[in-house]
C-alpha atoms as a PDB file:
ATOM      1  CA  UNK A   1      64.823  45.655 -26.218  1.00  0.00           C
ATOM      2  CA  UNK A   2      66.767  48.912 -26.582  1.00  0.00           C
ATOM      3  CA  UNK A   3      68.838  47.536 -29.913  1.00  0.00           C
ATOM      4  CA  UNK A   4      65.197  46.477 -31.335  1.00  0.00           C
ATOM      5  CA  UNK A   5      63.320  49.568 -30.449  1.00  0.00           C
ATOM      6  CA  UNK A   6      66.307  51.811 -31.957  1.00  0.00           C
ATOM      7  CA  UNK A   7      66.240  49.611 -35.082  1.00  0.00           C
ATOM      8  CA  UNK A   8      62.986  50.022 -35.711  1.00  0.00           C
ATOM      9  CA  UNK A   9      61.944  53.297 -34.715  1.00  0.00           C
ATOM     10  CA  UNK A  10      65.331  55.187 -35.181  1.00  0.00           C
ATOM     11  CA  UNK A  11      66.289  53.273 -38.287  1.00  0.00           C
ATOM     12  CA  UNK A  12      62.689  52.402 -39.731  1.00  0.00           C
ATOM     13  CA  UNK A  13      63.730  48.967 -40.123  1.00  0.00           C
ATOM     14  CA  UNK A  14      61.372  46.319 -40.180  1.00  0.00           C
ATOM     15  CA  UNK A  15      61.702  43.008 -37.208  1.00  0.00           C
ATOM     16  CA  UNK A  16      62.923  40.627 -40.066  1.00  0.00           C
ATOM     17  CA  UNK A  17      65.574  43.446 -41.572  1.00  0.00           C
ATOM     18  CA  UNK A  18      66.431  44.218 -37.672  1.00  0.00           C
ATOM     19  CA  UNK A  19      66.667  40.576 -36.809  1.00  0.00           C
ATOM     20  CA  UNK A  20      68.891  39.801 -40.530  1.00  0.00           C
ATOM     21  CA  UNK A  21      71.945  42.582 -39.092  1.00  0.00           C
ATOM     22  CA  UNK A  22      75.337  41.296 -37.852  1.00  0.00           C
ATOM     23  CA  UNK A  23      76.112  43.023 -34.924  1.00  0.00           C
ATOM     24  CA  UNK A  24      78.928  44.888 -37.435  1.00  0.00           C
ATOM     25  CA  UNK A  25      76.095  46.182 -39.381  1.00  0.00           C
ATOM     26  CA  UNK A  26      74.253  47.115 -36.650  1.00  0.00           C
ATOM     27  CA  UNK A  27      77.259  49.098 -35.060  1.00  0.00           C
ATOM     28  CA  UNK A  28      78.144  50.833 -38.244  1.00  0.00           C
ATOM     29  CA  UNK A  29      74.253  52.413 -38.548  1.00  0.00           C
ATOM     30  CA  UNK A  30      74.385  53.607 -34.820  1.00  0.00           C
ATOM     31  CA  UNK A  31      77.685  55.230 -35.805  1.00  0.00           C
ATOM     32  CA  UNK A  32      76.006  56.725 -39.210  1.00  0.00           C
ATOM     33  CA  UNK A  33      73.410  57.961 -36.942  1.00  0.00           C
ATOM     34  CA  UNK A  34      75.259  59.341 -34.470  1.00  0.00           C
ATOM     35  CA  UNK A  35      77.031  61.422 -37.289  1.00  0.00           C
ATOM     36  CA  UNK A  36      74.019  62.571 -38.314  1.00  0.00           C
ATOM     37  CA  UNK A  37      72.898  63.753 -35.271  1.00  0.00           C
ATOM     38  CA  UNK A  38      76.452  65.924 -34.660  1.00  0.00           C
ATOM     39  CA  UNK A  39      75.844  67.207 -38.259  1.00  0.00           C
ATOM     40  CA  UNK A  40      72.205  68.651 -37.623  1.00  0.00           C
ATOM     41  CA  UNK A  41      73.587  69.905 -34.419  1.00  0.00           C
ATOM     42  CA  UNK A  42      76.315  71.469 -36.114  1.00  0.00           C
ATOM     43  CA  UNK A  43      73.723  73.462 -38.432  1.00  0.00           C
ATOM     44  CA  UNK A  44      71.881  74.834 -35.500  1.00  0.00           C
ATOM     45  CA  UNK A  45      75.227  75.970 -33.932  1.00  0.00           C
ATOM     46  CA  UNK A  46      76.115  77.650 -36.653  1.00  0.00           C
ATOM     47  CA  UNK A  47      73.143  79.884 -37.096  1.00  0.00           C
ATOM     48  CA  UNK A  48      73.055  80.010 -33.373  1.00  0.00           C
ATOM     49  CA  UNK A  49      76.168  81.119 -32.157  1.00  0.00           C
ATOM     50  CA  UNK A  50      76.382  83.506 -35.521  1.00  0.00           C
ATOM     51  CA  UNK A  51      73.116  84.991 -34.236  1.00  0.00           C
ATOM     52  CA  UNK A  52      74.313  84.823 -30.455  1.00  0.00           C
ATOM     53  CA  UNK A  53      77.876  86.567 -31.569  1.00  0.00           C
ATOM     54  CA  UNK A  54      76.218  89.429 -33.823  1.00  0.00           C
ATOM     55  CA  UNK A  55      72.955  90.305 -31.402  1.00  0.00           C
ATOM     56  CA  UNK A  56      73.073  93.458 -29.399  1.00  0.00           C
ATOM     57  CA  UNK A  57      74.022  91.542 -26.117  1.00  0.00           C
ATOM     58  CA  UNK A  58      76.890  90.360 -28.072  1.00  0.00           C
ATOM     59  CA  UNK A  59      79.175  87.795 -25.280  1.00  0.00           C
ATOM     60  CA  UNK A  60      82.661  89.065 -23.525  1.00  0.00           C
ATOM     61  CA  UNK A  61      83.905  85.624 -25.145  1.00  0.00           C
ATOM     62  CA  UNK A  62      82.895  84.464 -28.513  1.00  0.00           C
ATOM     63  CA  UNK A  63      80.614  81.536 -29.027  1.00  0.00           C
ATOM     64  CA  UNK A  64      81.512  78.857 -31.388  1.00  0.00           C
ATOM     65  CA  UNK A  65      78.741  76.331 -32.660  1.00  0.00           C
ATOM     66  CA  UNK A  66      80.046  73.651 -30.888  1.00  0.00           C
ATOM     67  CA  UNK A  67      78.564  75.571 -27.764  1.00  0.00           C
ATOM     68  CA  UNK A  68      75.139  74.647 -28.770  1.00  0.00           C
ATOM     69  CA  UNK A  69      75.593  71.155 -29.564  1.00  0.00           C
ATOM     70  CA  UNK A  70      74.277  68.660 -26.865  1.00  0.00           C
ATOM     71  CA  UNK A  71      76.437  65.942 -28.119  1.00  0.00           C
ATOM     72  CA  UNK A  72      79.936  67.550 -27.804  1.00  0.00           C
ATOM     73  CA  UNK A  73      79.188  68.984 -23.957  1.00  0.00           C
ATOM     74  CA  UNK A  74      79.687  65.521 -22.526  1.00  0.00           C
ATOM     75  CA  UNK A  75      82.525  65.447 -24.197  1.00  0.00           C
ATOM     76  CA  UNK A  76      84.254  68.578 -22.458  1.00  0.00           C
ATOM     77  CA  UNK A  77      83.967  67.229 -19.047  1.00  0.00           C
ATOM     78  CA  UNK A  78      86.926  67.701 -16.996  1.00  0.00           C
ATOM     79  CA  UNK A  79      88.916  65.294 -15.554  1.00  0.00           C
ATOM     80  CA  UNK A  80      88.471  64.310 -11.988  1.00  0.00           C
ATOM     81  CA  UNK A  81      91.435  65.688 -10.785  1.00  0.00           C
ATOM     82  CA  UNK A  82      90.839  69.109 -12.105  1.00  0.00           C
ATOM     83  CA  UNK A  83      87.431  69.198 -10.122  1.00  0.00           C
ATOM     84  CA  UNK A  84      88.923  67.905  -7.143  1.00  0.00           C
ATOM     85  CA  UNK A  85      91.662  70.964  -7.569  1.00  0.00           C
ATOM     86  CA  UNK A  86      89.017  73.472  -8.528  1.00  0.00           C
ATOM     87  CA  UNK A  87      86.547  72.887  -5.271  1.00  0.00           C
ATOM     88  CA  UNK A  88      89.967  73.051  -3.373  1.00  0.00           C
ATOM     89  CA  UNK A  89      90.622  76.303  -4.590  1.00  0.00           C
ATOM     90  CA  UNK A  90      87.165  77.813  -4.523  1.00  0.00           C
ATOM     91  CA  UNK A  91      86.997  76.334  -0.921  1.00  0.00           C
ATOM     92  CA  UNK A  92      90.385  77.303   0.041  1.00  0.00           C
ATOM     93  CA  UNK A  93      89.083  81.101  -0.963  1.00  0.00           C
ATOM     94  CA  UNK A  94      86.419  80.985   0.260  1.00  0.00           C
ATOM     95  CA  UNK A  95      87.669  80.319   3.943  1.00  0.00           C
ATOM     96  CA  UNK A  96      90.177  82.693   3.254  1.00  0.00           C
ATOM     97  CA  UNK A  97      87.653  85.310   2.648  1.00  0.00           C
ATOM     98  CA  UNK A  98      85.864  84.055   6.204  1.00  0.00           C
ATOM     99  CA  UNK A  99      89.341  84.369   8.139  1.00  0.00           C
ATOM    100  CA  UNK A 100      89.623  87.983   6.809  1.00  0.00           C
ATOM    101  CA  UNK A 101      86.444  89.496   7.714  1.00  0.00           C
ATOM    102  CA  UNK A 102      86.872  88.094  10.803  1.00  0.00           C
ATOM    103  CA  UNK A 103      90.064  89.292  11.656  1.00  0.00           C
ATOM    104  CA  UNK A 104      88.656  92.801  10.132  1.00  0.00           C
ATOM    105  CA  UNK A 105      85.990  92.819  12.420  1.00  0.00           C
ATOM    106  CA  UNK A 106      88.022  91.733  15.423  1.00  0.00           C
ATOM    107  CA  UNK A 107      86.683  88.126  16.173  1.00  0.00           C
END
């Protein structure tokens, strides 16, 4: 149901032009579409990281477009093992910090 609701809605295809697609052809438009999707959100980007960049709250760090574009966050997830060493340091610290006030306060 999802392939024949994105044909038709997404692709305005009609059931006959939907049902007439090789699963190639079908592939290749999801792939146009997703393209076209990146590109739009590439536009916005563009004007909103130049506006972000130039307002009077201007960031530390410089915002690129690709910070406002849904489609390329998922992308940037990191790896398993670099959360897995990240929550070990931040917990690590974080007990650290505990041991020291304690030992500052005489417990």
């Amino acid at each position: 149901m999802a392939l024949w609701s994105t044909a038709l809605i997404d692709f305005g295809l009609s059931e006959s032009q939907f049902f007439a697609l090789t699963p190639r052809q079908y592939h290749a438009l999801v792939k146009r579409k997703e393209r076209d999707i990146e590109h739009r959100e590439l536009l916005a980007g563009i004007v909103a990281s130049t506006t972000a960049n130039f307002s009077m709250g201007a960031p530390e760090r410089a915002l690129s477009p690709r910070d406002f574009m849904p489609s390329q966050w998922v992308k940037e997830l990191p790896e398993p093992e670099d959360v897995r060493a990240l929550q070990e340091s931040r917990i690590t610290g974080f007990l650290t910090g505990i041991m020291q006030l304690q030992e500052t306060l005489g417990y």
